[in-house]
PDB file of N, CA and C in Angstrom:
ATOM      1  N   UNK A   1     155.024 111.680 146.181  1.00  0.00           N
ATOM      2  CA  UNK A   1     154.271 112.438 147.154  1.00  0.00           C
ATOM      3  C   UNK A   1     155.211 113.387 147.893  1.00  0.00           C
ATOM      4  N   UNK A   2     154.727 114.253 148.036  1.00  0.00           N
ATOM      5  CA  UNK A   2     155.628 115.676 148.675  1.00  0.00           C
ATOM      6  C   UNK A   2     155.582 115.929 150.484  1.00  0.00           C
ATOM      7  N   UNK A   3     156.784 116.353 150.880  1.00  0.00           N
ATOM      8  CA  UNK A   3     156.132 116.321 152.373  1.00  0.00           C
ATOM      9  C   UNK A   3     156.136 117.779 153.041  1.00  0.00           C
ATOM     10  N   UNK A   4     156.395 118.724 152.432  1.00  0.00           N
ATOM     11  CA  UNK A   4     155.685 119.829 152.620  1.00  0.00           C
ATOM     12  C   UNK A   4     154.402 120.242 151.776  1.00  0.00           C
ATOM     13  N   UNK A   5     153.179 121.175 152.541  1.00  0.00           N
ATOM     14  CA  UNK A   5     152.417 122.000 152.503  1.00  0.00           C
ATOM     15  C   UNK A   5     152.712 123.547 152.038  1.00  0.00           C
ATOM     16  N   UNK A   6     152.041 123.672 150.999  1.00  0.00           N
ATOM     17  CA  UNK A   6     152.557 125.278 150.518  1.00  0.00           C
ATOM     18  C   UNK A   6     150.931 125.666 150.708  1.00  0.00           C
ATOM     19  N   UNK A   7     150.692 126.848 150.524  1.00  0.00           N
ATOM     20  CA  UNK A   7     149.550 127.638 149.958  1.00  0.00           C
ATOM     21  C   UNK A   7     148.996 126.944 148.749  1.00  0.00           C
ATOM     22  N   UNK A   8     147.872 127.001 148.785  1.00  0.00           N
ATOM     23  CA  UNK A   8     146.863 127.524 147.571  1.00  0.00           C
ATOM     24  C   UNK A   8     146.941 125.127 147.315  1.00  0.00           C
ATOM     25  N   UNK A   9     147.326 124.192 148.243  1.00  0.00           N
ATOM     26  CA  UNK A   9     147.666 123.240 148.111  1.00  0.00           C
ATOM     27  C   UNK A   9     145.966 122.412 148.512  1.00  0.00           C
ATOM     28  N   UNK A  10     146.088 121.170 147.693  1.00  0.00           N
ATOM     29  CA  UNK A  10     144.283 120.581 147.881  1.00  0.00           C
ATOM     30  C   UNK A  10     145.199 119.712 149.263  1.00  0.00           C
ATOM     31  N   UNK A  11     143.814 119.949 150.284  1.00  0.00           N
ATOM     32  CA  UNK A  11     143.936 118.726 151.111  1.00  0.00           C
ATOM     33  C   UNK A  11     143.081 118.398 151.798  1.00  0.00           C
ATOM     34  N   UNK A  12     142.993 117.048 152.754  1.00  0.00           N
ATOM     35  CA  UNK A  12     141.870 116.472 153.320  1.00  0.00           C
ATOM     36  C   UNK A  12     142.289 116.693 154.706  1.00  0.00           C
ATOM     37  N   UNK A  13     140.964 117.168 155.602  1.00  0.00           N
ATOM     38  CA  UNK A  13     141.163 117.488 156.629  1.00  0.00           C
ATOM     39  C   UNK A  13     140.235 116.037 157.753  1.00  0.00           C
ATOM     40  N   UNK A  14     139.747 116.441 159.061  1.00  0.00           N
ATOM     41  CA  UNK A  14     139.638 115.473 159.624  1.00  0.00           C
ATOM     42  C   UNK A  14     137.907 115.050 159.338  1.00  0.00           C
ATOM     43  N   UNK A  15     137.669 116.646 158.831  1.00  0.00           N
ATOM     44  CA  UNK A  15     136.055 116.723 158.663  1.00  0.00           C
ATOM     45  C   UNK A  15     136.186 116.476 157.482  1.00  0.00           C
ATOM     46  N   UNK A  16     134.790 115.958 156.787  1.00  0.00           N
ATOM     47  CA  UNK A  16     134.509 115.497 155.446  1.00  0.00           C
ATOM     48  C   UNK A  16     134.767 116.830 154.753  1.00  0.00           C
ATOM     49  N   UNK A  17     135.293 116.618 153.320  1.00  0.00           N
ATOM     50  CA  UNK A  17     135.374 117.558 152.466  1.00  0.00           C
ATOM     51  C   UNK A  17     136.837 117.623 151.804  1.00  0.00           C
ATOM     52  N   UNK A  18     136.931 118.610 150.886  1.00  0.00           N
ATOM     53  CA  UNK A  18     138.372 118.692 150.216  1.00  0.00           C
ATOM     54  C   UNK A  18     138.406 120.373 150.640  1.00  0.00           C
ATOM     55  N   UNK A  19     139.811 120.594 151.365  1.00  0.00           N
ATOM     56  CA  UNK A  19     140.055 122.246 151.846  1.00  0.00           C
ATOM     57  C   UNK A  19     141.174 122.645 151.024  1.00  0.00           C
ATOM     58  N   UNK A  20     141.499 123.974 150.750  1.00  0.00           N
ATOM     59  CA  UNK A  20     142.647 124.417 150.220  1.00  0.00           C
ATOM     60  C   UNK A  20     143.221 125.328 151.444  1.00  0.00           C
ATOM     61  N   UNK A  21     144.655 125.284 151.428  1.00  0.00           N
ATOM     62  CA  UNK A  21     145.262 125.846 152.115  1.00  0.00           C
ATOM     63  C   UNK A  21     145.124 127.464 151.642  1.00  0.00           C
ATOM     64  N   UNK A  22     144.986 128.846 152.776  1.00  0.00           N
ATOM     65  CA  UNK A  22     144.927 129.472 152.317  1.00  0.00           C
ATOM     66  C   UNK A  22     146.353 130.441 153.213  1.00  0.00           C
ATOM     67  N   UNK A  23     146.453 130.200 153.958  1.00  0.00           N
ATOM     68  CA  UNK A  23     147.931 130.443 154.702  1.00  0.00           C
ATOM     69  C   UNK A  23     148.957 129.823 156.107  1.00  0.00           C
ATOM     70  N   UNK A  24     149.753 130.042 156.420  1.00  0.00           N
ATOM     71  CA  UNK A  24     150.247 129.442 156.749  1.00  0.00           C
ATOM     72  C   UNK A  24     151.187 130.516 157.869  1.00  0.00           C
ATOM     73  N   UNK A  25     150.867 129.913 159.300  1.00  0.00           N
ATOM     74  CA  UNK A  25     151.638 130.611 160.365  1.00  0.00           C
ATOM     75  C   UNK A  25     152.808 130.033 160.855  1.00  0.00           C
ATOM     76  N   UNK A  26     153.673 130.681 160.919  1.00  0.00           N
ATOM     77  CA  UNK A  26     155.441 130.046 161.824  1.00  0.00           C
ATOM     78  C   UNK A  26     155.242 130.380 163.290  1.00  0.00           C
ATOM     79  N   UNK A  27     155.294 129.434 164.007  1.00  0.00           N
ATOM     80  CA  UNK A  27     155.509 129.690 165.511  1.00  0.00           C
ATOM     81  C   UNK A  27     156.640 129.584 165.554  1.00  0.00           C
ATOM     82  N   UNK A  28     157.515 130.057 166.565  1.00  0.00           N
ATOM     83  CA  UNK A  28     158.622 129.918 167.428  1.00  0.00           C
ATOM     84  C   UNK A  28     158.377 130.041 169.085  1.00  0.00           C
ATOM     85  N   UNK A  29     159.575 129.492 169.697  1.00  0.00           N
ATOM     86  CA  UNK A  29     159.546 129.389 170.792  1.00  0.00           C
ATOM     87  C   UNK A  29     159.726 130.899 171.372  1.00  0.00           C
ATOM     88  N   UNK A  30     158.937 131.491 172.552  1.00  0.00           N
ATOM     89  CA  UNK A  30     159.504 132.343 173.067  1.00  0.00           C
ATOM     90  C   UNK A  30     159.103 132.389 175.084  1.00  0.00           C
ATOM     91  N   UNK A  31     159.723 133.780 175.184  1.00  0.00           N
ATOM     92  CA  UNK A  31     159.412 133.593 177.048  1.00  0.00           C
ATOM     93  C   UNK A  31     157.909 132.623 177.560  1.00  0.00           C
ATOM     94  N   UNK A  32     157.382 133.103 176.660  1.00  0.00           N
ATOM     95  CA  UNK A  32     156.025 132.510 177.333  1.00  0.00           C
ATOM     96  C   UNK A  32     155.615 131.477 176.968  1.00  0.00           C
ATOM     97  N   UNK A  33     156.278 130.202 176.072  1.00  0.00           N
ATOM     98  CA  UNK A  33     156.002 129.587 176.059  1.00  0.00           C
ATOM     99  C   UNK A  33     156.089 128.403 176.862  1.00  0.00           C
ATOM    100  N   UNK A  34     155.698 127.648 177.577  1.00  0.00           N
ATOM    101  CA  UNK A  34     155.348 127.103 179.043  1.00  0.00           C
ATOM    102  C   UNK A  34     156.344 125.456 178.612  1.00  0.00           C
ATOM    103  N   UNK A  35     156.529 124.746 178.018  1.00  0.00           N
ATOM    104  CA  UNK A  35     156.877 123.776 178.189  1.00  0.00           C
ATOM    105  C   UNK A  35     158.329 123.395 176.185  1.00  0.00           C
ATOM    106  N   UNK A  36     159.591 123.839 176.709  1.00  0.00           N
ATOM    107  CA  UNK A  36     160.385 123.809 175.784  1.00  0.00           C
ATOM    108  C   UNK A  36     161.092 122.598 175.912  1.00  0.00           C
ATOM    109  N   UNK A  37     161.297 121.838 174.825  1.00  0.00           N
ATOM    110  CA  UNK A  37     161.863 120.613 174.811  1.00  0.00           C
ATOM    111  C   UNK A  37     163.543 120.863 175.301  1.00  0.00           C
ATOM    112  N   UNK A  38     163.829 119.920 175.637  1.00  0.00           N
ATOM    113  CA  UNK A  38     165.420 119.853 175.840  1.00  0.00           C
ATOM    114  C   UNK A  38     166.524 120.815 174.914  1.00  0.00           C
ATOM    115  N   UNK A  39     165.844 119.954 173.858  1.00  0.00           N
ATOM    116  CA  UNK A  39     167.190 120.567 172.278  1.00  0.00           C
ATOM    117  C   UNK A  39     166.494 122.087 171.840  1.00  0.00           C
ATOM    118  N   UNK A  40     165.585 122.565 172.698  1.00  0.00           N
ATOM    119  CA  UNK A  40     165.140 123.380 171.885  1.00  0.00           C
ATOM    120  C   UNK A  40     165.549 125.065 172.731  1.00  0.00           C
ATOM    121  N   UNK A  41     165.630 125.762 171.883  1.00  0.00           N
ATOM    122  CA  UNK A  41     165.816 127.222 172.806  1.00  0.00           C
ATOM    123  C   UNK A  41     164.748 128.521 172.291  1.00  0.00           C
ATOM    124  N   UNK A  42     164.404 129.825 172.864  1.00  0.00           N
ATOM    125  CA  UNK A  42     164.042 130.673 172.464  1.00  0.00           C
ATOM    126  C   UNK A  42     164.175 131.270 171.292  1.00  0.00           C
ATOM    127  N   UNK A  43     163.547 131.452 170.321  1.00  0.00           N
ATOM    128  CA  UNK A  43     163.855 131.895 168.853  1.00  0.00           C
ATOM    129  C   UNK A  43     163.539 130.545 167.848  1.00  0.00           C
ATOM    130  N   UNK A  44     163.851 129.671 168.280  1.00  0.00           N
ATOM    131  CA  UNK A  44     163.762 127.830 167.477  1.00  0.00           C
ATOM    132  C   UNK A  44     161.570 127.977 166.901  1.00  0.00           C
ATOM    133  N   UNK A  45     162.101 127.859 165.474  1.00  0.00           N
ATOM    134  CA  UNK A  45     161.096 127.235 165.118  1.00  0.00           C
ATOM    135  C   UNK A  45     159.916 126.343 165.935  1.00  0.00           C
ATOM    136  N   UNK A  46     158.953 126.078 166.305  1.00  0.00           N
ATOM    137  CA  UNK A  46     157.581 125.517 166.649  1.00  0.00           C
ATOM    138  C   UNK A  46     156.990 124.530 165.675  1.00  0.00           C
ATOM    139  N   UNK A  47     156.102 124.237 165.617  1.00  0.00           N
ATOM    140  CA  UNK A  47     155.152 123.771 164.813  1.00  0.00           C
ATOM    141  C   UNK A  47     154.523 124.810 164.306  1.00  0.00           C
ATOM    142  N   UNK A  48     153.754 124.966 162.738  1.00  0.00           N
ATOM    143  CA  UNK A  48     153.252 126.109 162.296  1.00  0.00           C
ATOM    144  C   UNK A  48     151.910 125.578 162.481  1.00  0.00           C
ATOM    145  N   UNK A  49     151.048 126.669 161.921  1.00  0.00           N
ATOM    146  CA  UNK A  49     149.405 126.104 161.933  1.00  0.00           C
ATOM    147  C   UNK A  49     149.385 127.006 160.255  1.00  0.00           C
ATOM    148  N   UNK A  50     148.524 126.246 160.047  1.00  0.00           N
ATOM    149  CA  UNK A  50     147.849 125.950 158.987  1.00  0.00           C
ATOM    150  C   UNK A  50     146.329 126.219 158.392  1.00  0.00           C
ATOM    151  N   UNK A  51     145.696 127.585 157.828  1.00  0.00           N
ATOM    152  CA  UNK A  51     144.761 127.898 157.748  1.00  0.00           C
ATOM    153  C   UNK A  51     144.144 127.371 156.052  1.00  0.00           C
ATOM    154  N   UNK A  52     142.954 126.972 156.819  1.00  0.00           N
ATOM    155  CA  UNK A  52     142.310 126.016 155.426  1.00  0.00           C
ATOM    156  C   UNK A  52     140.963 126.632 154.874  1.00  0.00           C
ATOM    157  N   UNK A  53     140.295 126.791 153.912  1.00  0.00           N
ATOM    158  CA  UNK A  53     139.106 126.829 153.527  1.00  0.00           C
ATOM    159  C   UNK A  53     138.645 125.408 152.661  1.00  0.00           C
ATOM    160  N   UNK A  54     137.310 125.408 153.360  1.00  0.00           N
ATOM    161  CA  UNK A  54     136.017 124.455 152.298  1.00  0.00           C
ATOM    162  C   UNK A  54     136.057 124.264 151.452  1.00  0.00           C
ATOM    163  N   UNK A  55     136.189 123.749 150.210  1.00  0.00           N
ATOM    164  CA  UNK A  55     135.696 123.993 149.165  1.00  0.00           C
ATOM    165  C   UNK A  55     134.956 122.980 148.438  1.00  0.00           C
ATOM    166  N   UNK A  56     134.881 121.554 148.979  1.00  0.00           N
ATOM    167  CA  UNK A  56     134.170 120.463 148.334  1.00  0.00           C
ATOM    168  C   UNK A  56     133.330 119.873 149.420  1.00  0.00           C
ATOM    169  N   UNK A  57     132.433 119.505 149.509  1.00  0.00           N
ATOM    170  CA  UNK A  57     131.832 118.755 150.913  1.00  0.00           C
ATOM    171  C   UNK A  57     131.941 117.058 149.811  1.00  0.00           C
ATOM    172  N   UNK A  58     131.619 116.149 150.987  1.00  0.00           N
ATOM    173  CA  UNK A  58     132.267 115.331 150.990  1.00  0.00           C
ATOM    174  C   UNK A  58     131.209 114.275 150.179  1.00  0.00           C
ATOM    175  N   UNK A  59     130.351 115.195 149.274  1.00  0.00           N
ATOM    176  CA  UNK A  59     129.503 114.531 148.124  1.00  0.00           C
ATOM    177  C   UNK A  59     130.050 115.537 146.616  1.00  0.00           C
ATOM    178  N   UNK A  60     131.148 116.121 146.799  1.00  0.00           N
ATOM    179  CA  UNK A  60     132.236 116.613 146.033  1.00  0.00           C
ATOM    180  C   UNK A  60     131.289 117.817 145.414  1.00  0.00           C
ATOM    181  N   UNK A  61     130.038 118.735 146.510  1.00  0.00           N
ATOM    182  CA  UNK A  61     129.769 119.919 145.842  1.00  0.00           C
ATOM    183  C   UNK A  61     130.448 121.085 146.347  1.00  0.00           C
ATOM    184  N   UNK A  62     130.362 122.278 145.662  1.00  0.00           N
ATOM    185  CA  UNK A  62     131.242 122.862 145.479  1.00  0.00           C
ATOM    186  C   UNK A  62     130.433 124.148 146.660  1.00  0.00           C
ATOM    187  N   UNK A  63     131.133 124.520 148.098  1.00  0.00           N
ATOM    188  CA  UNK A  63     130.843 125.193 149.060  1.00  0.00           C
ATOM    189  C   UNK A  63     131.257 126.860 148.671  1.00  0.00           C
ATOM    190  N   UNK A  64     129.954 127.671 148.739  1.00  0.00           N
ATOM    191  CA  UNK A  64     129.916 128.562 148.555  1.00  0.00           C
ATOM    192  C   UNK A  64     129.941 129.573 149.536  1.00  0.00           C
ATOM    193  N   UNK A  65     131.343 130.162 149.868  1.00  0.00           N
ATOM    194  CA  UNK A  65     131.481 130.883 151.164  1.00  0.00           C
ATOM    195  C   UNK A  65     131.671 132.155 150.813  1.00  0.00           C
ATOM    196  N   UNK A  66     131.064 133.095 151.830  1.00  0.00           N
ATOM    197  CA  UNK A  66     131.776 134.456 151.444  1.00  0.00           C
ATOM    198  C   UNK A  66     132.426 135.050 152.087  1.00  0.00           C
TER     199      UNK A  66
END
């Protein structure tokens, strides 16, 4: 089992269904961000977010989006 997330990757989200990843955002820390950990400084990597689409509902049919 792998522990990164790439694009175009099957996964299960919190809602019923199977989603594919369709991209993927890098945060970093900057001025405005309100609460920076100790070890961490301006420019330092974040947590990314993670954009998903539908594609199976959770009786495995196939969601037709446009």
């Amino acid at each position: 089992m792998k522990n990164t997330i790439e694009i175009r990757d099957w996964v299960k989200s919190y809602s019923k269904g199977i989603y594919r990843d369709e991209k993927i955002l890098d945060r970093y820390y900057d001025e405005s961000s309100s609460l920076i950990p100790e070890n961490k400084r301006i420019g330092d990597q974040e947590n990314s977010i993670i954009l998903s689409k539908r594609f199976l509902n959770s009786k495995f049919k196939k969601i037709f989006q446009l």
